[in-house]
Each structure stands twice: as structure tokens, then as C-alpha cells.
PDB file of N, CA and C in Angstrom:
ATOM      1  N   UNK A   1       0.845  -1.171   0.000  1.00  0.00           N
ATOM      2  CA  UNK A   1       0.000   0.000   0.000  1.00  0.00           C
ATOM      3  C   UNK A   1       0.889   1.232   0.000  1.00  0.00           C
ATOM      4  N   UNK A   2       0.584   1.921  -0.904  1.00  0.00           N
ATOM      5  CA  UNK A   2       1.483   3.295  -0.889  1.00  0.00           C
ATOM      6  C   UNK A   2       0.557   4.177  -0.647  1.00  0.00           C
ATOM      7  N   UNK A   3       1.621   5.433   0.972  1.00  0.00           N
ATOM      8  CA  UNK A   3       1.093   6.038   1.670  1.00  0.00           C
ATOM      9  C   UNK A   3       1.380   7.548   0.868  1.00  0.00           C
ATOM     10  N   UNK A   4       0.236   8.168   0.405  1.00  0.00           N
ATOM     11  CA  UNK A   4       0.672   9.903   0.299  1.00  0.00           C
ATOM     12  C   UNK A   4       0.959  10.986   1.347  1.00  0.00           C
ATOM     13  N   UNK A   5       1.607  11.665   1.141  1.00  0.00           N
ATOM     14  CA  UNK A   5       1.853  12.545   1.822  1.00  0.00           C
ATOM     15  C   UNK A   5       0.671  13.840   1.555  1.00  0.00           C
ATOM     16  N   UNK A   6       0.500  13.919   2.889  1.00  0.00           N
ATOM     17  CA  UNK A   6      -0.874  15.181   2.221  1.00  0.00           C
ATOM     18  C   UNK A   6      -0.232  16.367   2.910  1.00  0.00           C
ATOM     19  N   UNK A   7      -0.572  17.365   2.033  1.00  0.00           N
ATOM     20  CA  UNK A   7      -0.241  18.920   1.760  1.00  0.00           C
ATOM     21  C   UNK A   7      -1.660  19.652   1.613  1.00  0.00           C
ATOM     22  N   UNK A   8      -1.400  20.829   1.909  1.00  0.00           N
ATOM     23  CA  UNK A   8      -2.342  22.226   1.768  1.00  0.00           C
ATOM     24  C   UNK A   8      -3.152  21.159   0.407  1.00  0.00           C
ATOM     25  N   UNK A   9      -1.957  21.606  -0.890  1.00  0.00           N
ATOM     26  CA  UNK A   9      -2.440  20.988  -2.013  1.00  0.00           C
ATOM     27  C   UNK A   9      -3.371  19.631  -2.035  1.00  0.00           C
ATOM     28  N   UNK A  10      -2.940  19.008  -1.407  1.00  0.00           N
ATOM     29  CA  UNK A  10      -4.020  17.317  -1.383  1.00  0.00           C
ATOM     30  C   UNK A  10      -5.221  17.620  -0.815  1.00  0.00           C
ATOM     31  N   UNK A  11      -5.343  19.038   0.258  1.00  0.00           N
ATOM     32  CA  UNK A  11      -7.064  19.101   0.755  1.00  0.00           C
ATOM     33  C   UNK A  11      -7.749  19.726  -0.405  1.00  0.00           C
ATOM     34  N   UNK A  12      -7.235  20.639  -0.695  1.00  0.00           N
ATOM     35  CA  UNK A  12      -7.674  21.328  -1.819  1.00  0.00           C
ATOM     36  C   UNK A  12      -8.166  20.489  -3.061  1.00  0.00           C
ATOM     37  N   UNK A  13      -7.406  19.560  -3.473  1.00  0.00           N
ATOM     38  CA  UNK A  13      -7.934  18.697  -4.281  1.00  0.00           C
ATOM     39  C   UNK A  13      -8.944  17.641  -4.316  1.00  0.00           C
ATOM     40  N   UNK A  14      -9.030  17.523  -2.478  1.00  0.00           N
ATOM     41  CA  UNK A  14      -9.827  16.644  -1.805  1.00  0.00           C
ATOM     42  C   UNK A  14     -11.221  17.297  -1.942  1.00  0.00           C
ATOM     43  N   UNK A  15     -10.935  18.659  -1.922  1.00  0.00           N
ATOM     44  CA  UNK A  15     -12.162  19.841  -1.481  1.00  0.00           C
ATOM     45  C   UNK A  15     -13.321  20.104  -2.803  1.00  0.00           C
ATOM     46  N   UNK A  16     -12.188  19.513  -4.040  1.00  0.00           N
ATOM     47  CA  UNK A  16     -12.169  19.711  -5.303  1.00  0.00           C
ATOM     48  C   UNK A  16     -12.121  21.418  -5.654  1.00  0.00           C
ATOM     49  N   UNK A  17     -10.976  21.587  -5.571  1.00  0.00           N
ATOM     50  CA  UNK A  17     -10.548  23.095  -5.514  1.00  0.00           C
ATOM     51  C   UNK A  17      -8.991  22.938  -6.181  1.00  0.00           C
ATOM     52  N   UNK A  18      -8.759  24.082  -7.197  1.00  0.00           N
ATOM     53  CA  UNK A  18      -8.016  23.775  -7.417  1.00  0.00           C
ATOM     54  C   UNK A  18      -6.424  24.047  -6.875  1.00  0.00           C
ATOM     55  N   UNK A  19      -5.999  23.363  -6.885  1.00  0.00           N
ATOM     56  CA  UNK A  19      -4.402  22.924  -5.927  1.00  0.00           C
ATOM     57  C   UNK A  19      -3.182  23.386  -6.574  1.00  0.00           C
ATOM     58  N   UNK A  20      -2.982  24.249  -7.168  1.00  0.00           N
ATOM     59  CA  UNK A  20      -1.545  24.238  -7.176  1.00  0.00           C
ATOM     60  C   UNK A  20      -1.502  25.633  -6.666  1.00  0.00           C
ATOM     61  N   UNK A  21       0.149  25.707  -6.541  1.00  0.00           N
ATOM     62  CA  UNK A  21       0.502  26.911  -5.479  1.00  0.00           C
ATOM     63  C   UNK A  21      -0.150  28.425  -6.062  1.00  0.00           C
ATOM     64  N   UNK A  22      -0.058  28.317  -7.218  1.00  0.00           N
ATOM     65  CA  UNK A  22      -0.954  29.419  -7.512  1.00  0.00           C
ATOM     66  C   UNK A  22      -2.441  30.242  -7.093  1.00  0.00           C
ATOM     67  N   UNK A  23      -2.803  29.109  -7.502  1.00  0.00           N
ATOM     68  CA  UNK A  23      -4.200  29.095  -7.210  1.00  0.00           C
ATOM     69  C   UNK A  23      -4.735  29.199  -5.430  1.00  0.00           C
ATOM     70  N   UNK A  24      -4.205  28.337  -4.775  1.00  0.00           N
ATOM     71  CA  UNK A  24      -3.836  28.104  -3.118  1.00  0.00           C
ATOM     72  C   UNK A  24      -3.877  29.642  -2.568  1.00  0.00           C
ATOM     73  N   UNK A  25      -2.737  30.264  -3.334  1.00  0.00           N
ATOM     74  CA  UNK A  25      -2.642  31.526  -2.833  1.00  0.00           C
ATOM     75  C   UNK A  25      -3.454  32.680  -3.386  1.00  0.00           C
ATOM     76  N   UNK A  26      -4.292  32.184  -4.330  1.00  0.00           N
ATOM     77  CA  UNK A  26      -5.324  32.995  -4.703  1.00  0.00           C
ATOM     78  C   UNK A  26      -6.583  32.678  -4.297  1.00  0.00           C
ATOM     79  N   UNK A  27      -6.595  31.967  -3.465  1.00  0.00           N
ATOM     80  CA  UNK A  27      -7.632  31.069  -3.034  1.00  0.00           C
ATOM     81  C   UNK A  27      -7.942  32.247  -1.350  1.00  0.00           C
ATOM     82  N   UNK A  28      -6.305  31.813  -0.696  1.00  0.00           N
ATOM     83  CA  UNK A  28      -6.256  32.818   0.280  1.00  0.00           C
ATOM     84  C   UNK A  28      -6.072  33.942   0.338  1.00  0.00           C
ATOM     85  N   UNK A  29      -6.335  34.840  -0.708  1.00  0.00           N
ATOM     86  CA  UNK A  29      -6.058  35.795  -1.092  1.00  0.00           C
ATOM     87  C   UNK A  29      -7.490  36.832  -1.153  1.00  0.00           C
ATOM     88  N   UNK A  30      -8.359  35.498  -1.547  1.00  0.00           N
ATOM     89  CA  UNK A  30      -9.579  36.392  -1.882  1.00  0.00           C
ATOM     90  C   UNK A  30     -10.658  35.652  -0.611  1.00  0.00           C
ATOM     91  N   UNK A  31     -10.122  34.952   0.276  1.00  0.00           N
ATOM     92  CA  UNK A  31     -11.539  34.574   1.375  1.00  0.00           C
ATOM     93  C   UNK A  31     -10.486  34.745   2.438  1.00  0.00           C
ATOM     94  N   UNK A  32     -11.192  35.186   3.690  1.00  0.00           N
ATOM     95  CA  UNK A  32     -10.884  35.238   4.917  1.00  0.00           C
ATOM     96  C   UNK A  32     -12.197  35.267   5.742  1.00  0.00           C
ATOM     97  N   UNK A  33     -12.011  34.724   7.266  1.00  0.00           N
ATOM     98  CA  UNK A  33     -12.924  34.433   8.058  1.00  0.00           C
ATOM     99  C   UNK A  33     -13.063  35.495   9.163  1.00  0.00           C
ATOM    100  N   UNK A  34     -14.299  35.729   9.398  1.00  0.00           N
ATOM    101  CA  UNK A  34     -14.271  36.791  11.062  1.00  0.00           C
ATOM    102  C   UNK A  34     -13.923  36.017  12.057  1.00  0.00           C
ATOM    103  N   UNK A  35     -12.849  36.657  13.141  1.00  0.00           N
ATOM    104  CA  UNK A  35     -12.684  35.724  13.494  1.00  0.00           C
ATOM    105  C   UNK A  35     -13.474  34.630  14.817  1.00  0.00           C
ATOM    106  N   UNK A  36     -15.384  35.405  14.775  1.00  0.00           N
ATOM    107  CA  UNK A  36     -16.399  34.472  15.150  1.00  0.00           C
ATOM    108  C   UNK A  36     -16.997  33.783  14.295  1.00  0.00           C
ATOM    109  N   UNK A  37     -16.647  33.387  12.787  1.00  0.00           N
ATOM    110  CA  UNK A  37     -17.408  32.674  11.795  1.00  0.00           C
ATOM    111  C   UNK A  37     -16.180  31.163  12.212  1.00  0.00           C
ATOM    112  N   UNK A  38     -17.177  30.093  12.233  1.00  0.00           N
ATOM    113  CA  UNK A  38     -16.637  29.004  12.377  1.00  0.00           C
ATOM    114  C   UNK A  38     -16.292  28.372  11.281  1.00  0.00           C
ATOM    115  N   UNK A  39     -15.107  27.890  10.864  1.00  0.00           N
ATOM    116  CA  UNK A  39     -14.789  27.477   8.976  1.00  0.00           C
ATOM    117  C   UNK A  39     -15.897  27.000   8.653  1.00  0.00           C
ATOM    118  N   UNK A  40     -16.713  25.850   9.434  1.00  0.00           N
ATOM    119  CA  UNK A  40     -17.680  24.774   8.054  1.00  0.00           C
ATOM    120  C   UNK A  40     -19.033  25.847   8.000  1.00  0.00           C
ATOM    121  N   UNK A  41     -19.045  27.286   8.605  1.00  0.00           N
ATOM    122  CA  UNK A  41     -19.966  27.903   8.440  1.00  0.00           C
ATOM    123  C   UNK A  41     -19.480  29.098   7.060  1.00  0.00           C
ATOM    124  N   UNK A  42     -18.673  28.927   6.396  1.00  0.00           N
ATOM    125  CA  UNK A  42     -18.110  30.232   5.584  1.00  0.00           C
ATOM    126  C   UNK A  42     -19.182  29.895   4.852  1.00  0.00           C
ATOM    127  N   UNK A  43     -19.498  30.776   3.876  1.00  0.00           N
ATOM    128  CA  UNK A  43     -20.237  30.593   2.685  1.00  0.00           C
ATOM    129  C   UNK A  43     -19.833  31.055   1.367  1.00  0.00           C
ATOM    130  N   UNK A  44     -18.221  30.663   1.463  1.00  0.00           N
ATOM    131  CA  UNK A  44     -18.024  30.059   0.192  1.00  0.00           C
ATOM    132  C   UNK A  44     -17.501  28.573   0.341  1.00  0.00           C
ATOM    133  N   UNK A  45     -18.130  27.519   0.786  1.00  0.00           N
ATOM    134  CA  UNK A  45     -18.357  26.006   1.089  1.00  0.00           C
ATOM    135  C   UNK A  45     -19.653  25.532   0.652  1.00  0.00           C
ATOM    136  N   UNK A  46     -19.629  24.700  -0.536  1.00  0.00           N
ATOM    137  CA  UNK A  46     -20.265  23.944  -0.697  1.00  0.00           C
ATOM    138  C   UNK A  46     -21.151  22.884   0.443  1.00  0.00           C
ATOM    139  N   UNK A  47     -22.191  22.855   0.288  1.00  0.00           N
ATOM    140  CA  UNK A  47     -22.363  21.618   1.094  1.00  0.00           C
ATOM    141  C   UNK A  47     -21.777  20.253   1.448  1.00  0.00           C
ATOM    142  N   UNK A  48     -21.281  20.229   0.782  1.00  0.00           N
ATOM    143  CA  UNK A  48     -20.231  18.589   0.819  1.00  0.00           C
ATOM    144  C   UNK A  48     -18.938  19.073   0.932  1.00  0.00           C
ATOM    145  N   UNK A  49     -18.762  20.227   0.460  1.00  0.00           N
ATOM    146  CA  UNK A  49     -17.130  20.586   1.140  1.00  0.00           C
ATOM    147  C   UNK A  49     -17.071  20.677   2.704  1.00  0.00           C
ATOM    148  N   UNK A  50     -18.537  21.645   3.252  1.00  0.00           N
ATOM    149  CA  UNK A  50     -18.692  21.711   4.411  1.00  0.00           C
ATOM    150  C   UNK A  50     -19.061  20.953   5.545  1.00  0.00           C
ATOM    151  N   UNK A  51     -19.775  19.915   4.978  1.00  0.00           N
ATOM    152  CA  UNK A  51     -19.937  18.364   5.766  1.00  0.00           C
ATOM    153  C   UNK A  51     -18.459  17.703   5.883  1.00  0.00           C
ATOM    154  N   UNK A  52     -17.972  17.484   4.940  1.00  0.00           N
ATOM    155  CA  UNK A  52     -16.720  16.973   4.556  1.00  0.00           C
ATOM    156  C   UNK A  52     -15.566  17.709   6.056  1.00  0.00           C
ATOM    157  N   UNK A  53     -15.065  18.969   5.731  1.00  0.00           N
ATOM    158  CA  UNK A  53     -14.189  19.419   6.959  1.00  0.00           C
ATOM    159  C   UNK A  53     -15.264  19.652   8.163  1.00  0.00           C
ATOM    160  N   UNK A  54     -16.600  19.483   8.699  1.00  0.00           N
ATOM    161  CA  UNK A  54     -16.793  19.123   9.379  1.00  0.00           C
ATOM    162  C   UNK A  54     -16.861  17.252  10.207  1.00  0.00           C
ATOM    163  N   UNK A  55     -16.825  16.581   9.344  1.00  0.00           N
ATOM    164  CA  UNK A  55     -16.474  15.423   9.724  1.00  0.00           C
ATOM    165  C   UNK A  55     -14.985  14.902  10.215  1.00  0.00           C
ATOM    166  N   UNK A  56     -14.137  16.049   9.616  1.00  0.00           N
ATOM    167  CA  UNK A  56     -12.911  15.270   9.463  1.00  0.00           C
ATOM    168  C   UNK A  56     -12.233  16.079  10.645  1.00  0.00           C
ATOM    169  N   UNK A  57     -12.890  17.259  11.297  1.00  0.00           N
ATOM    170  CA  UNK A  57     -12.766  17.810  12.657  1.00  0.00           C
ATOM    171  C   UNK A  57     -13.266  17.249  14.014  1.00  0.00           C
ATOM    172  N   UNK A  58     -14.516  16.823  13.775  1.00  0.00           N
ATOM    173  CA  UNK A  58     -15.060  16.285  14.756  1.00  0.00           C
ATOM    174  C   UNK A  58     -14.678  14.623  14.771  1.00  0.00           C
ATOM    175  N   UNK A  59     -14.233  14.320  13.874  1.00  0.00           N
ATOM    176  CA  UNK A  59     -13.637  12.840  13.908  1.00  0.00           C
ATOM    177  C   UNK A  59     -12.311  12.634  14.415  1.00  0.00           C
ATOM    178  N   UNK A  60     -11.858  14.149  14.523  1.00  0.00           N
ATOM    179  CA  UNK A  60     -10.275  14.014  14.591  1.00  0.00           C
ATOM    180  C   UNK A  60      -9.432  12.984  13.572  1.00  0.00           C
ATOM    181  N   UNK A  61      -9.879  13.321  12.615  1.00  0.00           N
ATOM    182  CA  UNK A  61      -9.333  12.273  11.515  1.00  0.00           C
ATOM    183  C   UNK A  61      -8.455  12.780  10.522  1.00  0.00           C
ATOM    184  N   UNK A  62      -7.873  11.820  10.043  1.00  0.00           N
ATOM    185  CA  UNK A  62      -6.383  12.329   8.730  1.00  0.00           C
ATOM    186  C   UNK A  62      -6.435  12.948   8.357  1.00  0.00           C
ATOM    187  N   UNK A  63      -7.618  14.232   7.996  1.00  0.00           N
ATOM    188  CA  UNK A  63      -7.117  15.307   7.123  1.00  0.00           C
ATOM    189  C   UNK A  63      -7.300  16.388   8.222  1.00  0.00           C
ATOM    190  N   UNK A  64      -7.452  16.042   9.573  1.00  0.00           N
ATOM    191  CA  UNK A  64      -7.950  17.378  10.858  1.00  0.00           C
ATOM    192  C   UNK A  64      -6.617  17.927  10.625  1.00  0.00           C
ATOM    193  N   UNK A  65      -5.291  17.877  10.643  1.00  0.00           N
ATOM    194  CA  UNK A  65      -4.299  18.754  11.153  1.00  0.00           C
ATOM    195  C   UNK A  65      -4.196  19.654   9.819  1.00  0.00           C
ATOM    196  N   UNK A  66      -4.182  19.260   8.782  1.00  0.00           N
ATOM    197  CA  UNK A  66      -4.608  19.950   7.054  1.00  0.00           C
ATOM    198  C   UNK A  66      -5.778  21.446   7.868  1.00  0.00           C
ATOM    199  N   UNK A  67      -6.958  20.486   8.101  1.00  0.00           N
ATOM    200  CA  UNK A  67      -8.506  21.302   8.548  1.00  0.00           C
ATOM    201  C   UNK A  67      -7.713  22.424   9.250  1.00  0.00           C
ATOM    202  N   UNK A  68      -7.045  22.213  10.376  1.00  0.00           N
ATOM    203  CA  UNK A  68      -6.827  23.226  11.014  1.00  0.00           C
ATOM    204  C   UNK A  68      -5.612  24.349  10.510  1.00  0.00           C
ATOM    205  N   UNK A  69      -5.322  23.789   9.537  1.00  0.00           N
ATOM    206  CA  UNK A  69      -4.228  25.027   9.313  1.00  0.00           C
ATOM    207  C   UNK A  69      -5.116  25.861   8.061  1.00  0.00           C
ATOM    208  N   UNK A  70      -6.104  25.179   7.500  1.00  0.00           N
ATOM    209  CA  UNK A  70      -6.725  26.068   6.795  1.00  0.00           C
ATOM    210  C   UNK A  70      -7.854  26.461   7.229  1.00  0.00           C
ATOM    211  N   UNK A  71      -7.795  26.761   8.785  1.00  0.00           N
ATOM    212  CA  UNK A  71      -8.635  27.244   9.484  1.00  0.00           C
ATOM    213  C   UNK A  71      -7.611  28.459   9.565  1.00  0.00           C
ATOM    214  N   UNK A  72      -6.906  28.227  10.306  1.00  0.00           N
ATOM    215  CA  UNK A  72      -5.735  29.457  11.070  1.00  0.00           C
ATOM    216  C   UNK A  72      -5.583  30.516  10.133  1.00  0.00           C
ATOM    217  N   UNK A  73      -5.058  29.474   8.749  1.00  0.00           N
ATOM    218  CA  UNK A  73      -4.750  30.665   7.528  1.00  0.00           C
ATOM    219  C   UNK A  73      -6.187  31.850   6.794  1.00  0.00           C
ATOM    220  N   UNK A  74      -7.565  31.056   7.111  1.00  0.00           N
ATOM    221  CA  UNK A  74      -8.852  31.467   7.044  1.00  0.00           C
ATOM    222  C   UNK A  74      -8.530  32.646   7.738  1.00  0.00           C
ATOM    223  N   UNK A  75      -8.430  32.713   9.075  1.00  0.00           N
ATOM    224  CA  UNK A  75      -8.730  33.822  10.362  1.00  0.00           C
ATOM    225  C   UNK A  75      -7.453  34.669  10.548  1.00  0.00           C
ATOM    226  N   UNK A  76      -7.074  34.375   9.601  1.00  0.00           N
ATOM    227  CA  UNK A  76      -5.472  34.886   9.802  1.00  0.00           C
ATOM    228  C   UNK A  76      -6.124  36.881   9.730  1.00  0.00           C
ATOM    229  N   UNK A  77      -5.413  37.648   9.892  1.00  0.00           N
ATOM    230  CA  UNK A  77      -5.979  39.423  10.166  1.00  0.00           C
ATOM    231  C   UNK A  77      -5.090  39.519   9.194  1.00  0.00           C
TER     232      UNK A  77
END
């Protein structure tokens, strides 16, 4: 079984968003969060994007430490 290494890029692709460094940073470029809006509440999230990083937070599961840095970078000022 071959294990990937997941990156910013692999959620993004997971998110179906597109992933390369370009885009990533145009991605964060044009959304940011208040910092009382909770990520799976933004509304630029799809419904299944937003179920999706809500599951994978409350599961504490393989893509939570990903979830949380594109939380941080969300709320970033």
C-alpha cells in the first residue's frame, strides 16, 4: 500500500478546488474568516465541502491537522 503525503495541495484537491501553489494563494487571497465565523460555516463552502471538513474535525481524523491550518490561515488578520 502506498502512503501519500498530504499537503495544503491534497485538501484542496480533496475539497475539489483547485491545488496548485498558484491558485492556493489565490484562493487565500480572496476569502478570509471573522474571526467568530466558524470554517464549516463560511459561505463560500459547498455543502459537501462543508460536511466533509466538518467530519474530518469532529472525527479528529487524517485530514484534521490539514482542517486546522486552513482554518488558522482562514482567520489569519
Amino acid at each position: 500500500m502506498e502512503l501519500h503525503q498530504k499537503d495544503l495541495g491534497t485538501l484542496f484537491e480533496q475539497l475539489g478546488l483547485a491545488s496548485d501553489a498558484e491558485s492556493i494563494d489565490a484562493f487565500f487571497a480572496s476569502h478570509s474568516l471573522a474571526h467568530d465565523t466558524r470554517l464549516v460555516d463560511a459561505p463560500f463552502w459547498t455543502p459537501s465541502q462543508s460536511a466533509f471538513l466538518s467530519q474530518q474535525m469532529r472525527e479528529d481524523a487524517e485530514w484534521a491537522p490539514l482542517v486546522d491550518e486552513l482554518n488558522a490561515r482562514l482567520h489569519e488578520d
